[in-house]
PDB file of N, CA and C in Angstrom:
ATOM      1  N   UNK A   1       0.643   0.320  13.702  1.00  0.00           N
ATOM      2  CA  UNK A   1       0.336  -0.366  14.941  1.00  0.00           C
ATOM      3  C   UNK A   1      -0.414  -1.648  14.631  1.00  0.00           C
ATOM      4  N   UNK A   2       0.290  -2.589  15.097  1.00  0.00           N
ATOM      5  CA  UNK A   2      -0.539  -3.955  14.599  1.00  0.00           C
ATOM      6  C   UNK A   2      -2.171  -4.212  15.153  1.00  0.00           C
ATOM      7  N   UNK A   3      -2.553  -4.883  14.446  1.00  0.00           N
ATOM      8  CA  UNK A   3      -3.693  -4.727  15.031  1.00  0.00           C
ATOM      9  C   UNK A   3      -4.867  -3.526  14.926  1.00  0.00           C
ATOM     10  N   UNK A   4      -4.410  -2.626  14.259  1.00  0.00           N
ATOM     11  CA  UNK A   4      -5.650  -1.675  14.017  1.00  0.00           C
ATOM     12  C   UNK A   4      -6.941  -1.944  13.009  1.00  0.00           C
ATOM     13  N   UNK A   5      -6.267  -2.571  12.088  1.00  0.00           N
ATOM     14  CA  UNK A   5      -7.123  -2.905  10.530  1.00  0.00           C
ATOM     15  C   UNK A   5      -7.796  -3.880  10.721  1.00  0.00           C
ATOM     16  N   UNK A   6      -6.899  -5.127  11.480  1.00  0.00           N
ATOM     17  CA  UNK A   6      -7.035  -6.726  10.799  1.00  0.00           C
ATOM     18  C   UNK A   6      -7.388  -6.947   9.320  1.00  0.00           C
ATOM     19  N   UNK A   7      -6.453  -6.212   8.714  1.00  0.00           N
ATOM     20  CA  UNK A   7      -6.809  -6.230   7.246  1.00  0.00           C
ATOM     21  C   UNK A   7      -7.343  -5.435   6.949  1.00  0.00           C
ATOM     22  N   UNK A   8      -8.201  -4.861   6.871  1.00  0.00           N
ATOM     23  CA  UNK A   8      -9.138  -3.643   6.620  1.00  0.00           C
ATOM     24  C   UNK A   8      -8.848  -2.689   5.665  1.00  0.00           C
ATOM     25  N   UNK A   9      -9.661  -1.648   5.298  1.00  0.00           N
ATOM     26  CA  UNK A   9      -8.621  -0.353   4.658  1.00  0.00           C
ATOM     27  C   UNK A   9      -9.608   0.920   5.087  1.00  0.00           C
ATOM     28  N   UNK A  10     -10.171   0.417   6.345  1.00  0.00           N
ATOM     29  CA  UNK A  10     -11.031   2.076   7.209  1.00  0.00           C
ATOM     30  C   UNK A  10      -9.772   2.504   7.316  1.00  0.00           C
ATOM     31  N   UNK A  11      -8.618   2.444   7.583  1.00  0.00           N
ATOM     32  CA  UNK A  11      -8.014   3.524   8.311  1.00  0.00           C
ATOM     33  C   UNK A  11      -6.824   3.826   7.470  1.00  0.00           C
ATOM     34  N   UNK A  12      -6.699   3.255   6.159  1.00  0.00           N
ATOM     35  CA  UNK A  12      -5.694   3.788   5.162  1.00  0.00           C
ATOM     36  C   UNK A  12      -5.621   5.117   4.968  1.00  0.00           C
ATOM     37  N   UNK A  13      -4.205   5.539   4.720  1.00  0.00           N
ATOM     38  CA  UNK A  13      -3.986   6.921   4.652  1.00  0.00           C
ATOM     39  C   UNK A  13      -2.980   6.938   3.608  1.00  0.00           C
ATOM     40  N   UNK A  14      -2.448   6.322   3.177  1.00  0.00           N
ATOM     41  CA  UNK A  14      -1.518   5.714   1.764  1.00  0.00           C
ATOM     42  C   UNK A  14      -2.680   6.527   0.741  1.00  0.00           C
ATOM     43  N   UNK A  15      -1.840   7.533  -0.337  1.00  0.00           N
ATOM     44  CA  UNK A  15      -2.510   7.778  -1.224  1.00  0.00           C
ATOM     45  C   UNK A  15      -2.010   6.854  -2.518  1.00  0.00           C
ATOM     46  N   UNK A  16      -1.554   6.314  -2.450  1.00  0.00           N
ATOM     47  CA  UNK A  16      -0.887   4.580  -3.356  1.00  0.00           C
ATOM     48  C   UNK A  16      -1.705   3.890  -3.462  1.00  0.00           C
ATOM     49  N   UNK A  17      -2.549   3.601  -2.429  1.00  0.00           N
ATOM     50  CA  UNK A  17      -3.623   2.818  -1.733  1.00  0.00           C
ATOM     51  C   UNK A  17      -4.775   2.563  -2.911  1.00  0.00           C
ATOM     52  N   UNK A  18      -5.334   1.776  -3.358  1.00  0.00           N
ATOM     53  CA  UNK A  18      -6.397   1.400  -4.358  1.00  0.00           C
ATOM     54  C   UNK A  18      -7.615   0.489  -3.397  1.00  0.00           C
ATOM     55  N   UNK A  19      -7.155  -0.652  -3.457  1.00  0.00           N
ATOM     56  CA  UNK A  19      -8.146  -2.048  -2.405  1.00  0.00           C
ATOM     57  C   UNK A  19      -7.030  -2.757  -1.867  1.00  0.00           C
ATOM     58  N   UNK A  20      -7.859  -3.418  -1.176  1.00  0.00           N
ATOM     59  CA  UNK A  20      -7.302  -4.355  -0.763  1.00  0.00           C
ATOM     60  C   UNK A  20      -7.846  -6.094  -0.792  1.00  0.00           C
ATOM     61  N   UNK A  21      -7.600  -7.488  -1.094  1.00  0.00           N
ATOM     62  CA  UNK A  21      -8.289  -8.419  -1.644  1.00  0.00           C
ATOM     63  C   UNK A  21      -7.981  -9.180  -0.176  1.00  0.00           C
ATOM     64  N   UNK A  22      -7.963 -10.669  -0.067  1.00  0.00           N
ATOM     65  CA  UNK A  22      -8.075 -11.426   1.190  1.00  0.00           C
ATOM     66  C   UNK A  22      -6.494 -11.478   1.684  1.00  0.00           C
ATOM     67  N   UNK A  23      -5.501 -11.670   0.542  1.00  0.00           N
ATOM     68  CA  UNK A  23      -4.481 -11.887   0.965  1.00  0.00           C
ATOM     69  C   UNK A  23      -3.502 -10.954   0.221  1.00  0.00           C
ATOM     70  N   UNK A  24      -4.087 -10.374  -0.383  1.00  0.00           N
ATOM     71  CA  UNK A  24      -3.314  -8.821  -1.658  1.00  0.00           C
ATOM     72  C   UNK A  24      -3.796  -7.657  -0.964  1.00  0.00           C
ATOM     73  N   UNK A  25      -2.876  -6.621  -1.423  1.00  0.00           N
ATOM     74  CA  UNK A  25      -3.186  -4.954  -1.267  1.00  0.00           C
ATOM     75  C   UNK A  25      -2.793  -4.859  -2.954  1.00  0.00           C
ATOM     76  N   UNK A  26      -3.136  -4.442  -3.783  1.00  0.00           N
ATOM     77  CA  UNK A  26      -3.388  -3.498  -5.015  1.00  0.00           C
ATOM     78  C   UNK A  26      -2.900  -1.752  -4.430  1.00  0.00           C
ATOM     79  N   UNK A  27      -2.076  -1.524  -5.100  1.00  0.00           N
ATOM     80  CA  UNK A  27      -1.747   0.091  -5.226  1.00  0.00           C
ATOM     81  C   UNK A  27      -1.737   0.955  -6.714  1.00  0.00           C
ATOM     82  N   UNK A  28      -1.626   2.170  -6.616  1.00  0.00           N
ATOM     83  CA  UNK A  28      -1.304   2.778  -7.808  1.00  0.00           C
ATOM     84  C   UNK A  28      -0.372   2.558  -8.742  1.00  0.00           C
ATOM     85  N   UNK A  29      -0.123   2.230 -10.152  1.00  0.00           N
ATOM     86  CA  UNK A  29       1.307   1.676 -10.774  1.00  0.00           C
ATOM     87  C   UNK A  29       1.836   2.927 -11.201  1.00  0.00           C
ATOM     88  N   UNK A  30       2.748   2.403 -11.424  1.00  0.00           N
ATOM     89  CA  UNK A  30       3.950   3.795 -12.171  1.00  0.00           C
ATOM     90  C   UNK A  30       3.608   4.232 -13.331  1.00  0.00           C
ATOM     91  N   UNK A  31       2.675   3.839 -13.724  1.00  0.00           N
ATOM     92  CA  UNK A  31       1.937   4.663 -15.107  1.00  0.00           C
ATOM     93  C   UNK A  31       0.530   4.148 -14.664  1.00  0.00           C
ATOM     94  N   UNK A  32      -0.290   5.314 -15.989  1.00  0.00           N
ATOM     95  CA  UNK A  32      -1.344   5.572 -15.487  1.00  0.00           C
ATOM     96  C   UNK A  32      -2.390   3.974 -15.981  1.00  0.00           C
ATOM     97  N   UNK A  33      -1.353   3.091 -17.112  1.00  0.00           N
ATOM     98  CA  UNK A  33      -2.588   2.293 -17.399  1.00  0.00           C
ATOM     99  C   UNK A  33      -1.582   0.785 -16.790  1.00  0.00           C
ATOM    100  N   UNK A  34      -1.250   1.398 -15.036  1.00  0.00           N
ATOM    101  CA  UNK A  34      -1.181  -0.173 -14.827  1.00  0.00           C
ATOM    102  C   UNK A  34      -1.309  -0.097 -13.388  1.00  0.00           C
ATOM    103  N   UNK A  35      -1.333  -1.195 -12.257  1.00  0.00           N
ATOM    104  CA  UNK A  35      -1.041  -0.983 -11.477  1.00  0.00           C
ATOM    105  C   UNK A  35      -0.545  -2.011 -10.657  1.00  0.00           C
ATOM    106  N   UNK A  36      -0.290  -1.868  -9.037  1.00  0.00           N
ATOM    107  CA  UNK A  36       0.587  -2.921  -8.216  1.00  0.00           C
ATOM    108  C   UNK A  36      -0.095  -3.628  -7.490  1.00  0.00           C
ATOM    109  N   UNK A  37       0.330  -5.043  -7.490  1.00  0.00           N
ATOM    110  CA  UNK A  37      -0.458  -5.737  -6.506  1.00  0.00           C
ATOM    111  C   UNK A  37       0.944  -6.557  -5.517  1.00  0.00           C
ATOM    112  N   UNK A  38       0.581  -6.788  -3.717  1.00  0.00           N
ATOM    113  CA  UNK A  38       1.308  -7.080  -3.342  1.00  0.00           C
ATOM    114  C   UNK A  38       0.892  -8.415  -3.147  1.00  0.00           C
ATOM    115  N   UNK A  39       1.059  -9.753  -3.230  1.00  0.00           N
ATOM    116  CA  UNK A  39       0.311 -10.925  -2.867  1.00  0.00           C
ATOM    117  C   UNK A  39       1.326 -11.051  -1.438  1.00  0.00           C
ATOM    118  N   UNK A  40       0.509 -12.043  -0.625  1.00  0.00           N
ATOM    119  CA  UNK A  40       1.548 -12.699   0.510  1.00  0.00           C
ATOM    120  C   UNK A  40       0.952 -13.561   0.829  1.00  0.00           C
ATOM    121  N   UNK A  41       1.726 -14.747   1.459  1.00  0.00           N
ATOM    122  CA  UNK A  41       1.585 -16.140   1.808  1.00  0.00           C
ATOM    123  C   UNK A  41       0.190 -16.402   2.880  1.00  0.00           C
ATOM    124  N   UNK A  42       0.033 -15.382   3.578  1.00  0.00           N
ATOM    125  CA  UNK A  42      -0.897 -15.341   4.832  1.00  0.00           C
ATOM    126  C   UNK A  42      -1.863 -14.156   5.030  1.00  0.00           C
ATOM    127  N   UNK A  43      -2.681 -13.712   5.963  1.00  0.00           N
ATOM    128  CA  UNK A  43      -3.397 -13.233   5.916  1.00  0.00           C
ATOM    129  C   UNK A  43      -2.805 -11.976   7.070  1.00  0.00           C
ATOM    130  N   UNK A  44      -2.205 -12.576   7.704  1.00  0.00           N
ATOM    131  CA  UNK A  44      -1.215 -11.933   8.964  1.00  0.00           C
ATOM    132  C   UNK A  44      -0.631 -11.304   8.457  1.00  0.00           C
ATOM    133  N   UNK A  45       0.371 -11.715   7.126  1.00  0.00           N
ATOM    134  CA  UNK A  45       1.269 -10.780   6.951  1.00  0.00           C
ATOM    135  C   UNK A  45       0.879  -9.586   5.954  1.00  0.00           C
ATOM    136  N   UNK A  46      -0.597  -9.825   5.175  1.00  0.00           N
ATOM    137  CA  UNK A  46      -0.823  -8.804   4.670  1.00  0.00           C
ATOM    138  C   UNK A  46      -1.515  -7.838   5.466  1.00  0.00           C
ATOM    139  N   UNK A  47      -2.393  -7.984   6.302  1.00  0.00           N
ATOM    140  CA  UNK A  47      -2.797  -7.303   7.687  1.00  0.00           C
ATOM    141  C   UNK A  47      -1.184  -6.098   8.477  1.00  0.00           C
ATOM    142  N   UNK A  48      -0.530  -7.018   8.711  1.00  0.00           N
ATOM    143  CA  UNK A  48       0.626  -6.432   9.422  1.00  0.00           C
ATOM    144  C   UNK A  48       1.457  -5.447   8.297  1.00  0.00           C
ATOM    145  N   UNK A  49       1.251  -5.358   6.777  1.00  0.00           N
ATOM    146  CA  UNK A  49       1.630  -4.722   5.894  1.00  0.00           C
ATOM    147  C   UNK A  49       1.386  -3.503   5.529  1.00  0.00           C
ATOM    148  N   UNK A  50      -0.253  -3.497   5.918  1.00  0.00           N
ATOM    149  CA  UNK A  50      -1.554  -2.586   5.807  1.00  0.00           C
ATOM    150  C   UNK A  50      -1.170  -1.729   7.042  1.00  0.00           C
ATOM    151  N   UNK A  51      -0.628  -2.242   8.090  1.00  0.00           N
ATOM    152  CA  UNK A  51      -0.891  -1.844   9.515  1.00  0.00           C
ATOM    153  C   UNK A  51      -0.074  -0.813   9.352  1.00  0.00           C
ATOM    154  N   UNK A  52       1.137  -1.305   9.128  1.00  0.00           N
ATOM    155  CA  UNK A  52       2.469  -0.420   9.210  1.00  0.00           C
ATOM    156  C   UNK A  52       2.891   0.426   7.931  1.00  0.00           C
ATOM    157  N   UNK A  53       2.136  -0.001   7.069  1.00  0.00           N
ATOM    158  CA  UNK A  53       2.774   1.313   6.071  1.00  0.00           C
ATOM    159  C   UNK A  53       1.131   1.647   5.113  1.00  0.00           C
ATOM    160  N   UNK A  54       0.313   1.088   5.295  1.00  0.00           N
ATOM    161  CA  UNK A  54      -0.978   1.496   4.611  1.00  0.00           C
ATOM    162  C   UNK A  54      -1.891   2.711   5.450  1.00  0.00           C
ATOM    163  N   UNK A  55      -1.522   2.636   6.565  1.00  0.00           N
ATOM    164  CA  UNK A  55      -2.285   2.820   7.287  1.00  0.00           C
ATOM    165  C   UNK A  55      -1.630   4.092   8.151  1.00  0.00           C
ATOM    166  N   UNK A  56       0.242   4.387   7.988  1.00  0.00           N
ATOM    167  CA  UNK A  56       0.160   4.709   9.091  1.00  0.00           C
ATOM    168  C   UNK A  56       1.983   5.128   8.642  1.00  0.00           C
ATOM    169  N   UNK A  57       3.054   4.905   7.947  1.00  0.00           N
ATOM    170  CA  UNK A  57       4.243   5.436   7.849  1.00  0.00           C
ATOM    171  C   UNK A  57       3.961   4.905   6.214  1.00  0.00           C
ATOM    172  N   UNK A  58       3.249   5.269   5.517  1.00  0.00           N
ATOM    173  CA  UNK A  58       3.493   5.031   3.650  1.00  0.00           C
ATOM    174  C   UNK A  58       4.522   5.709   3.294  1.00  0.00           C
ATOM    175  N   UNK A  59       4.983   6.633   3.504  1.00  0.00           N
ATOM    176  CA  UNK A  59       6.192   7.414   3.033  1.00  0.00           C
ATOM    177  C   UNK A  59       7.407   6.459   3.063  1.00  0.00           C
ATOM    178  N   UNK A  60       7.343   5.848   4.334  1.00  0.00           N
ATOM    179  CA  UNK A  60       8.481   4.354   4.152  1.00  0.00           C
ATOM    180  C   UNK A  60       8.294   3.636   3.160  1.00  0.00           C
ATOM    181  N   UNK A  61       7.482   3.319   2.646  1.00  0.00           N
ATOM    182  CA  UNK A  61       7.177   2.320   1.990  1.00  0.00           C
ATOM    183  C   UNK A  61       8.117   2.153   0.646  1.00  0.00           C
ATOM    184  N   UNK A  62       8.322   1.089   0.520  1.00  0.00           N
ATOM    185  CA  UNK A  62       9.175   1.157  -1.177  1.00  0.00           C
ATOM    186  C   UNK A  62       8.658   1.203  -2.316  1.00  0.00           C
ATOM    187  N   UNK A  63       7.156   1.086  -2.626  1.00  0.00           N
ATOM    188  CA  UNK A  63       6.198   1.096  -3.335  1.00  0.00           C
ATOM    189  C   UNK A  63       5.484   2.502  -3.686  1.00  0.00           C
ATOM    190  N   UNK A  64       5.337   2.888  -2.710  1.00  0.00           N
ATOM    191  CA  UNK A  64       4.822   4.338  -2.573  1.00  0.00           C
ATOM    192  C   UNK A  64       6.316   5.418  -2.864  1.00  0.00           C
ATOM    193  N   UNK A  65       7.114   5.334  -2.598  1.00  0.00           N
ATOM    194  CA  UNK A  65       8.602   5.728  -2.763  1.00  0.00           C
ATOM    195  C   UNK A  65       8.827   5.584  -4.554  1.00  0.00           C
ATOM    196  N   UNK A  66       8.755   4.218  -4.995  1.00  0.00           N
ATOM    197  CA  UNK A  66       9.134   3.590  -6.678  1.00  0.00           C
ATOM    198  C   UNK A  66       8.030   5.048  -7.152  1.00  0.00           C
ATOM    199  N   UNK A  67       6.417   4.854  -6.876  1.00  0.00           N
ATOM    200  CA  UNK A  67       5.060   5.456  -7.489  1.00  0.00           C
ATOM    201  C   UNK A  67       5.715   6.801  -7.689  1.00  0.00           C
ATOM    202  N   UNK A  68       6.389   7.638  -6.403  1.00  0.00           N
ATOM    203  CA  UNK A  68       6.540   8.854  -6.312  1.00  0.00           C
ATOM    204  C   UNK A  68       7.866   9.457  -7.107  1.00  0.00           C
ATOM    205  N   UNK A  69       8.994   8.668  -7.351  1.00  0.00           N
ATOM    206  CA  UNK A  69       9.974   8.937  -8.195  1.00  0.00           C
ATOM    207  C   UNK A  69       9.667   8.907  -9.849  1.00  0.00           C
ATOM    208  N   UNK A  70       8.800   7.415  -9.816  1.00  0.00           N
ATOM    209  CA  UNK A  70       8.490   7.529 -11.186  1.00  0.00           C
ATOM    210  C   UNK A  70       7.806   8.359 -12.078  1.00  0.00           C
ATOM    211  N   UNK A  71       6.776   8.654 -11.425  1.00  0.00           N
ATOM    212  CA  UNK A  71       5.273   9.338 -11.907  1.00  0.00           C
ATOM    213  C   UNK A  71       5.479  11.324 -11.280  1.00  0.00           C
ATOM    214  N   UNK A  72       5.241  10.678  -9.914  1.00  0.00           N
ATOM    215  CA  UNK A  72       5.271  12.182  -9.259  1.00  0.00           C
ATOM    216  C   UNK A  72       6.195  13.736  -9.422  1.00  0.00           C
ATOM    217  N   UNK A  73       7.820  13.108  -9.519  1.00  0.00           N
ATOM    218  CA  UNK A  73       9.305  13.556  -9.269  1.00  0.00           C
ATOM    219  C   UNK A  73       8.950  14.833  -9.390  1.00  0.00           C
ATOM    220  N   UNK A  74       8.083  15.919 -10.456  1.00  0.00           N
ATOM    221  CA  UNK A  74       8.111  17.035 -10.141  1.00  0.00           C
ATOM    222  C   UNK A  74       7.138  17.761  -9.075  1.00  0.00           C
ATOM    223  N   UNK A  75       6.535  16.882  -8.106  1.00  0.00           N
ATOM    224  CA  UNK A  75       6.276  17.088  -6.591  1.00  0.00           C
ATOM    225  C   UNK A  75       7.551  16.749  -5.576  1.00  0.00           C
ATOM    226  N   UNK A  76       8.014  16.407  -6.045  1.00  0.00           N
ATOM    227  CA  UNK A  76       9.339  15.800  -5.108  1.00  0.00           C
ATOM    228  C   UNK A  76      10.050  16.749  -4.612  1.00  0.00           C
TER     229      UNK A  76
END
């Protein structure tokens, strides 16, 4: 839901989820000695990124999806 965070990460529920920076989200990498960062052009669109899949449908996510095939698969 847009608008819940404005960026934030009170209400993350993504276990992918690491921090988040002004215009990056950082997640878990596909091995244990690396990890993901998402950069974006604006502050909106990393907000609206957080909103909708950090926060709230991560299972969509393609990142959290890559983490869970690679690493996870025998939870799968």
């Amino acid at each position: 839901m847009p608008g819940k965070t404005s960026g934030g990460s009170a209400d993350v529920i993504c276990p992918m989820y690491r921090k988040n920076k002004r215009m990056a989200i950082c997640c878990e990498g596909i091995t244990d000695e690396c990890g993901l960062q998402l950069n974006f052009r604006n502050m909106e669109a990393c907000g609206q990124q957080m909103d909708i899949f950090c926060c709230d449908h991560y299972k969509n996510c393609e990142i959290y999806e890559a983490i869970m095939k690679a690493k996870y698969s025998d939870f799968l």
